[in-house]
N, C-alpha and C. Protein backbone atom coordinates (compact mmCIF):
# COMPACT_ATOMS: atom_id res chain seq x y z
N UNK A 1 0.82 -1.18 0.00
CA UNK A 1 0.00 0.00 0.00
C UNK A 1 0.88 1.26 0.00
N UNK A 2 1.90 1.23 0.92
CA UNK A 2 2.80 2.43 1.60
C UNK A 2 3.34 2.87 -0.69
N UNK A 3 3.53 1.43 -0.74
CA UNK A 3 4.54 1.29 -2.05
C UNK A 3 3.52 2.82 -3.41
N UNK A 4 2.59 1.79 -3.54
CA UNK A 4 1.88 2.50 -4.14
C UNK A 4 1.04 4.09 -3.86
N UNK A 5 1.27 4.40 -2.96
CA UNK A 5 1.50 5.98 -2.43
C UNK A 5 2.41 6.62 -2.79
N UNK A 6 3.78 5.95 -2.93
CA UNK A 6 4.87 6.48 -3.45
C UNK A 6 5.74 6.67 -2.10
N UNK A 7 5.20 6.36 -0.94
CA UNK A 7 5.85 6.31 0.10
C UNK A 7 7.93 5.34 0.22
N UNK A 8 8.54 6.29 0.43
CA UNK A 8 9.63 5.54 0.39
C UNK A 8 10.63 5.75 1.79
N UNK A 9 10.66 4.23 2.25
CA UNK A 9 11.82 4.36 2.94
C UNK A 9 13.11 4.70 2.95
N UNK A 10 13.44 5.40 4.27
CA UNK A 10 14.82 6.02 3.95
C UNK A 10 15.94 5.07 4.36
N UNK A 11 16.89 5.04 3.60
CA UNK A 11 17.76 3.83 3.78
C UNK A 11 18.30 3.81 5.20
N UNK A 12 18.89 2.65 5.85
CA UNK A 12 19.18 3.11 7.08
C UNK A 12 20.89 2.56 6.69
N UNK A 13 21.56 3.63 7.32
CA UNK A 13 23.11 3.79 7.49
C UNK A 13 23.62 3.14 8.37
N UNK A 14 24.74 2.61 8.56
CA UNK A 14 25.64 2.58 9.47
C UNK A 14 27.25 3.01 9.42
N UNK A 15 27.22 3.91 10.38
CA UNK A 15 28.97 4.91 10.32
C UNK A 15 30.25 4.54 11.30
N UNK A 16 31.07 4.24 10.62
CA UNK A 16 32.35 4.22 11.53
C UNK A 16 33.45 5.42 11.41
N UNK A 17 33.85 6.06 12.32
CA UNK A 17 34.80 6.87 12.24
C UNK A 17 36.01 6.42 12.17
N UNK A 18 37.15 6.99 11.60
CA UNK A 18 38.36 6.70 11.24
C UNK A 18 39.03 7.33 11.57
N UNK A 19 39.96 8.30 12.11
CA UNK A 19 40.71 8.91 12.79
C UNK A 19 39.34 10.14 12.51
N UNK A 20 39.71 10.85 11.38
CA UNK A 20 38.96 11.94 11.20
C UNK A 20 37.87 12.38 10.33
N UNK A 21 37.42 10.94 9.75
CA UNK A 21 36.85 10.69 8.48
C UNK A 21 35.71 9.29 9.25
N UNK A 22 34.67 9.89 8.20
CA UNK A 22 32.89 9.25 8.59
C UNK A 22 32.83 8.19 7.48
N UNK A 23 33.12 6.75 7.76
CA UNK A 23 32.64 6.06 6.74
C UNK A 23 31.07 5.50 6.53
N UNK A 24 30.55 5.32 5.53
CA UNK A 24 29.04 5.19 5.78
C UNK A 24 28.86 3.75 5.06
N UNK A 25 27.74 3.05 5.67
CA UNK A 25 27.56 1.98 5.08
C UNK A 25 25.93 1.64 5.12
N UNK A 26 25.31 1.11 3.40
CA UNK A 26 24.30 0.70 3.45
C UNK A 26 23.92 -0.65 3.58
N UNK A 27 22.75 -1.35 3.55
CA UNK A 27 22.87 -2.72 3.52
C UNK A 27 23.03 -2.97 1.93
N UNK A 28 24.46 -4.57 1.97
CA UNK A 28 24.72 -4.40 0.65
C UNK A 28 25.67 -3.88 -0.15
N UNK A 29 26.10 -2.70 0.47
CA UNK A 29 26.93 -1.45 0.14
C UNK A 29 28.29 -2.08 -0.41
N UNK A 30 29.02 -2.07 -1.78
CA UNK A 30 30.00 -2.14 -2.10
C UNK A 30 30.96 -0.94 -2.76
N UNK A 31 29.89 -0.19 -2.29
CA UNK A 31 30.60 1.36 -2.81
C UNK A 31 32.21 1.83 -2.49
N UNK A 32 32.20 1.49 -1.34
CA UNK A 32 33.47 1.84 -0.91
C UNK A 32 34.70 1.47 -1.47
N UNK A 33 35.92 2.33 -0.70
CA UNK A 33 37.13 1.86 -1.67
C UNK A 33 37.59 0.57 -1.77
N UNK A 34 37.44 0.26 -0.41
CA UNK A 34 37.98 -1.26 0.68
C UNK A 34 37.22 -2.11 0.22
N UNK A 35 36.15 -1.53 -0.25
CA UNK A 35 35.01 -3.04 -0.16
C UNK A 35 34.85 -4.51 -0.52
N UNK A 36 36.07 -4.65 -1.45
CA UNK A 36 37.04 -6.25 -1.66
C UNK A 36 37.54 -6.47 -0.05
N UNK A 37 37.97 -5.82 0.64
CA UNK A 37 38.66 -6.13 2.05
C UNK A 37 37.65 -6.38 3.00
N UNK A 38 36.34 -5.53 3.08
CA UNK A 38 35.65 -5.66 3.79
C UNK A 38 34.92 -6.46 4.12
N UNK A 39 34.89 -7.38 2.51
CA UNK A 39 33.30 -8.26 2.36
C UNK A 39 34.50 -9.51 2.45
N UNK A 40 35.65 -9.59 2.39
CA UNK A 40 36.65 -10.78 2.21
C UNK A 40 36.60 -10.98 4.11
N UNK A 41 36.43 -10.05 4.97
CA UNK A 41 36.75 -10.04 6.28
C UNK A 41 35.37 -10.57 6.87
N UNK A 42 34.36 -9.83 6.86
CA UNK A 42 32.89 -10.49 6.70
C UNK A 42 32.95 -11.68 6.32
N UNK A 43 33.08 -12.33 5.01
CA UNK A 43 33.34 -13.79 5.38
C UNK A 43 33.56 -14.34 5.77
N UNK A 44 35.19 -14.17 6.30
CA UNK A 44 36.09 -14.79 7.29
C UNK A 44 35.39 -15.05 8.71
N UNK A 45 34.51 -13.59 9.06
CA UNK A 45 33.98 -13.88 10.27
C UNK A 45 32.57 -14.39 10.14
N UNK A 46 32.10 -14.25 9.52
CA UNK A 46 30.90 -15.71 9.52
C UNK A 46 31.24 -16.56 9.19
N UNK A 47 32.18 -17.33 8.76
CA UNK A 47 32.97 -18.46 8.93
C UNK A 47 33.07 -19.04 10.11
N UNK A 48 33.54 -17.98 11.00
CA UNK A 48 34.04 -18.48 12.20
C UNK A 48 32.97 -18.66 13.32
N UNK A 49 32.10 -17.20 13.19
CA UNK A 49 30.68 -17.01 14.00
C UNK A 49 29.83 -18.58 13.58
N UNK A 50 29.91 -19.21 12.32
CA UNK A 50 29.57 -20.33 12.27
C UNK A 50 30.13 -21.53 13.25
N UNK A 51 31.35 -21.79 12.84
CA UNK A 51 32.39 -22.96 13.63
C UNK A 51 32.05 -22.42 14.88
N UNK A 52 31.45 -21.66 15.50
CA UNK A 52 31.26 -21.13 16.82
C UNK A 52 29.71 -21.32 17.33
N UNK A 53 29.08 -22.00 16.44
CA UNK A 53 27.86 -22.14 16.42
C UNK A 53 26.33 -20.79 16.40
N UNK A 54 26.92 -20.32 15.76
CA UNK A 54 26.45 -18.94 15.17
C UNK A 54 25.31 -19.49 14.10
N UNK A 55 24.16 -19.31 14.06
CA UNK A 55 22.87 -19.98 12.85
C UNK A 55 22.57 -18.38 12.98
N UNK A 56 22.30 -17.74 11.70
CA UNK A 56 21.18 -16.56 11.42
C UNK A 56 19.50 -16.80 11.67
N UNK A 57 19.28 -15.64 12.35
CA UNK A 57 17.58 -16.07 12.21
C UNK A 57 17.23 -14.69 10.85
N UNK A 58 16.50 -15.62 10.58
CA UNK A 58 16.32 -14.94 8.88
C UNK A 58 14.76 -14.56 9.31
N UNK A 59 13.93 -14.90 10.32
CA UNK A 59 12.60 -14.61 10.58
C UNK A 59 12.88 -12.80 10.56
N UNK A 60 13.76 -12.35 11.00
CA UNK A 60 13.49 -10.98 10.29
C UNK A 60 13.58 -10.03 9.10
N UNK A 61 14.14 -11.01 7.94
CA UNK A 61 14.04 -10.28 6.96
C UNK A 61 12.13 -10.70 7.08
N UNK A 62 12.29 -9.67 6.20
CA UNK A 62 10.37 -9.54 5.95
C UNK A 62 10.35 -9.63 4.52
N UNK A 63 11.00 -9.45 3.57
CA UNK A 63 10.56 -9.43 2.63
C UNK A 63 9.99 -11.33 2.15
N UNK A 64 9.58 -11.46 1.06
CA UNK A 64 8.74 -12.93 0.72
C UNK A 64 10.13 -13.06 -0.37
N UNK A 65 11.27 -13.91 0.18
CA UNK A 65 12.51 -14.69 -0.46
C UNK A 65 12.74 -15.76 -0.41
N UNK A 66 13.61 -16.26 -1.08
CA UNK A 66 13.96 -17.95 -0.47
C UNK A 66 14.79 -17.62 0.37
N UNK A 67 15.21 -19.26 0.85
CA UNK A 67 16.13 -19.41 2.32
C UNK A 67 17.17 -18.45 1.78
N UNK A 68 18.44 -18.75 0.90
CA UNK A 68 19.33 -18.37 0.60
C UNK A 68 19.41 -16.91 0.59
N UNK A 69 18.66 -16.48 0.12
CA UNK A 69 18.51 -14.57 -0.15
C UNK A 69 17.94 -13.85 1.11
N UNK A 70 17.65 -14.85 1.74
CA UNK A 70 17.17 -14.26 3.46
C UNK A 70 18.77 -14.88 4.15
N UNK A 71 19.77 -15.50 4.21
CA UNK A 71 20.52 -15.54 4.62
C UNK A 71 21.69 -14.07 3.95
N UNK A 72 21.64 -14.13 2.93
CA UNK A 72 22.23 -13.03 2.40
C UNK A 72 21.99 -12.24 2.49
N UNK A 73 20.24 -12.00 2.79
CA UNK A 73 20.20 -10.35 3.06
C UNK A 73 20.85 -9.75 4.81
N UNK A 74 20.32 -10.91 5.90
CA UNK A 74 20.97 -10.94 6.92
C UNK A 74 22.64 -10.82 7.00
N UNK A 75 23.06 -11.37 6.10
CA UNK A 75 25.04 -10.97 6.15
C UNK A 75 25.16 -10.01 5.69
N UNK A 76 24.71 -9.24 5.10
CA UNK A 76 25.13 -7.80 4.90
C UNK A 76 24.77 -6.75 4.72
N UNK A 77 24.03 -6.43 6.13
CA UNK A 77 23.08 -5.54 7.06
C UNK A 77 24.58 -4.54 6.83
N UNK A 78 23.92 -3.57 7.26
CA UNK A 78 24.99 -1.98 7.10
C UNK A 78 25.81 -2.17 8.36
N UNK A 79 25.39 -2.64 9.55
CA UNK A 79 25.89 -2.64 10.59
C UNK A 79 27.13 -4.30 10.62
N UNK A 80 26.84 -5.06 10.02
CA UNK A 80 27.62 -6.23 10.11
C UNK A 80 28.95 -5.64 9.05
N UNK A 81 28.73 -4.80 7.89
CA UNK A 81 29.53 -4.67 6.89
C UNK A 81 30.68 -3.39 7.87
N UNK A 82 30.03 -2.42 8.28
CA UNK A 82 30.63 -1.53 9.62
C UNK A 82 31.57 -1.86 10.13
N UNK A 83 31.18 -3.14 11.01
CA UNK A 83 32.15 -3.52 11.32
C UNK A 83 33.28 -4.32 11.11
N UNK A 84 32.82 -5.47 10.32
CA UNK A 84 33.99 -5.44 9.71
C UNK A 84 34.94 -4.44 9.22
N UNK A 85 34.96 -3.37 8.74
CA UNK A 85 35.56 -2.45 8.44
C UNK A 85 36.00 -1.98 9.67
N UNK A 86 35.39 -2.20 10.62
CA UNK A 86 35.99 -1.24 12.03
C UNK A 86 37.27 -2.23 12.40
N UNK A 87 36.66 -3.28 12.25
CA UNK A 87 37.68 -4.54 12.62
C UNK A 87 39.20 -4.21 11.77
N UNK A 88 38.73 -4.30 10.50
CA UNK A 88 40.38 -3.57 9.92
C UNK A 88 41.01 -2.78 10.10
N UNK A 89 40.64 -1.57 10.46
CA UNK A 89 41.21 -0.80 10.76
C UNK A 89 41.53 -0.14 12.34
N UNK A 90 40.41 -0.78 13.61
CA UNK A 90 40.54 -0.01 14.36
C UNK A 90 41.06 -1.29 15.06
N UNK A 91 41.29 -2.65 15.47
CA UNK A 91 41.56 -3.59 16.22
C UNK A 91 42.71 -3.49 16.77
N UNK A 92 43.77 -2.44 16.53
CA UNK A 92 45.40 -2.57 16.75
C UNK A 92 45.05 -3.22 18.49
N UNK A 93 44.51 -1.74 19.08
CA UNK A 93 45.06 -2.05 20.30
C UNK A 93 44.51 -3.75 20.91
N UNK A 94 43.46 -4.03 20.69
CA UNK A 94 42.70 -4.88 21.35
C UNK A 94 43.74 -5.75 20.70
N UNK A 95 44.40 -6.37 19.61
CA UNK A 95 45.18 -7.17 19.12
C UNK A 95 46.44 -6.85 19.67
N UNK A 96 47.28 -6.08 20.30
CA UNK A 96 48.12 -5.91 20.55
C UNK A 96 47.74 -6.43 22.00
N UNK A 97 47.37 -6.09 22.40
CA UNK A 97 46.65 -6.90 23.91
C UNK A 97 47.31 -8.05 23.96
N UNK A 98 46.40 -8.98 23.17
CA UNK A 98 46.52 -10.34 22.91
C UNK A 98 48.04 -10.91 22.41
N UNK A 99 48.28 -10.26 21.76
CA UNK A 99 50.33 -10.36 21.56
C UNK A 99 50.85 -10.10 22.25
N UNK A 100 51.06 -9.37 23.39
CA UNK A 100 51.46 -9.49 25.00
C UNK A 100 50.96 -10.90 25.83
N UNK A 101 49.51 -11.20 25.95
CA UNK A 101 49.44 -12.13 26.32
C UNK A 101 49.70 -13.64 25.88
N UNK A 102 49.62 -13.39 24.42
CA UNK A 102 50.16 -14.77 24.54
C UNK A 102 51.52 -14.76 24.16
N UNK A 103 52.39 -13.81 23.84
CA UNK A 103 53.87 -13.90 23.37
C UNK A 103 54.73 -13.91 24.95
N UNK A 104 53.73 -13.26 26.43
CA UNK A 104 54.52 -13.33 27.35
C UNK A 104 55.25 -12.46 27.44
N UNK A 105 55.30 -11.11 26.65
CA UNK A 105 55.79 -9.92 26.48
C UNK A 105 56.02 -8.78 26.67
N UNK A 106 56.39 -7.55 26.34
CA UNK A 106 56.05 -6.26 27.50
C UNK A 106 56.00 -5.82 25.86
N UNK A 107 55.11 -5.11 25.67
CA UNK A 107 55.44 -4.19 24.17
C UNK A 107 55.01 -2.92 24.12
N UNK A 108 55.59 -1.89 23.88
CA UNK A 108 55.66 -0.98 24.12
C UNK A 108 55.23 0.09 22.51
N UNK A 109 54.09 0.41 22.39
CA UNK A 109 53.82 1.52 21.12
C UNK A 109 53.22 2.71 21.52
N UNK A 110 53.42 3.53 20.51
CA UNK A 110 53.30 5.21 20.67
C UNK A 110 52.30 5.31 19.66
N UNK A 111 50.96 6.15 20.09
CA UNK A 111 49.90 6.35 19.05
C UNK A 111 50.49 7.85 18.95
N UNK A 112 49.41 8.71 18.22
CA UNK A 112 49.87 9.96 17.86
C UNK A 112 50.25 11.12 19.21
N UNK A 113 49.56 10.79 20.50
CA UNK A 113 49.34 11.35 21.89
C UNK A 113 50.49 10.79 22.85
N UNK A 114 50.46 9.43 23.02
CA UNK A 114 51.16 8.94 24.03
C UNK A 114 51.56 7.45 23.96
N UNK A 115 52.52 6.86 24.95
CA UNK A 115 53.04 5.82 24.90
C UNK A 115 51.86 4.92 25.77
N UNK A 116 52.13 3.54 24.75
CA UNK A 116 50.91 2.07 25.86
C UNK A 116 51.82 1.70 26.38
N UNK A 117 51.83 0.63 27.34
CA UNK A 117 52.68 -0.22 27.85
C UNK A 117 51.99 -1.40 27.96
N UNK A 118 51.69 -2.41 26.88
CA UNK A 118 51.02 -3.76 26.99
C UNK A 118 52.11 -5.20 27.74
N UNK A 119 50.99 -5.27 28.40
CA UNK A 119 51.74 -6.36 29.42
C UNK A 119 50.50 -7.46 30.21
N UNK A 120 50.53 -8.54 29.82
CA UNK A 120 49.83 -10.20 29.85
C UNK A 120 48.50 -9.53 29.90
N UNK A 121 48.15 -8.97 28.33
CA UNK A 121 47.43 -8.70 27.89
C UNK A 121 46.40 -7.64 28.73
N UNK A 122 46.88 -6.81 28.97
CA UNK A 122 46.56 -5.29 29.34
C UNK A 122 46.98 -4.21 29.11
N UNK A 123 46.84 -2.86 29.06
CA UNK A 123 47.04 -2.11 28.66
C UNK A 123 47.36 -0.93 29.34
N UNK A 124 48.18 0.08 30.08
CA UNK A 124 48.66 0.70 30.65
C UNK A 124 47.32 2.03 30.66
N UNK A 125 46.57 2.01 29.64
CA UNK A 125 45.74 3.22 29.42
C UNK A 125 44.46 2.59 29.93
N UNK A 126 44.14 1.14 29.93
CA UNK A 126 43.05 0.81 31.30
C UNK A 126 42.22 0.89 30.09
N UNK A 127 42.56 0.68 28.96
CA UNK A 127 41.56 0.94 27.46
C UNK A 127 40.59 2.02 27.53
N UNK A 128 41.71 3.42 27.91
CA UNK A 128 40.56 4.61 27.82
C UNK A 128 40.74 4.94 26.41
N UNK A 129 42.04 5.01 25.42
CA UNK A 129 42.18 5.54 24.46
C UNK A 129 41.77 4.37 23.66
């Protein structure tokens, strides 16, 4: 009904910031520059969200699809594609964490502000930055 009114929904976004820069993402969205990296990382992690026992509930797509295209429309919601992208680019510290803890290490990096001091997987900044 809405359709034939001419009524149209407005797409819904999802944004990650980057140091100083707004990336935007629709559902679907391959616009971007990365977007070979993004949707290659997205895989990787429903791969794993699978082996982890991860099943999609597809009862919320609404539209009338088959199984397959309701699983696909669910993998690449604006917000799942987001993050992956956040994952590439913003994971240092939380990964650097984890390379202290399991390397048994003290490692020491400088962001643009100040020095971390990671040690059996913690972080000297108490993960404020």
């Amino acid at each position: 009904m809405l359709r034939d009114q001419g009524v149209k929904k407005e797409t819904g976004l999802s944004w990650v910031e980057e140091g100083n820069k707004v990336h935007t993402f629709a559902a679907g969205d391959r616009g971007h520059a990365r977007s070979k990296e993004i949707y290659e990382k997205l895989e990787e992690l429903g791969e794993e969200m699978e082996k982890a026992g991860y099943v999609a509930d597809t009862s919320f797509v609404l539209r009338a699809v088959g199984g397959e295209e309701k699983q696909q429309t669910i993998r690449y919601h604006s917000e799942r594609i987001a993050i992956a992208f956040a994952l590439m680019c913003g994971d240092c510290h939380t990964a650097i964490k984890f390379m202290s803890k399991c390397s048994g290490r003290v490692i020491i990096v400088r962001d643009n502000n100040r020095f971390h001091r990671f040690e059996d997987g913690k972080c000297s900044c108490g993960d404020y930055w």
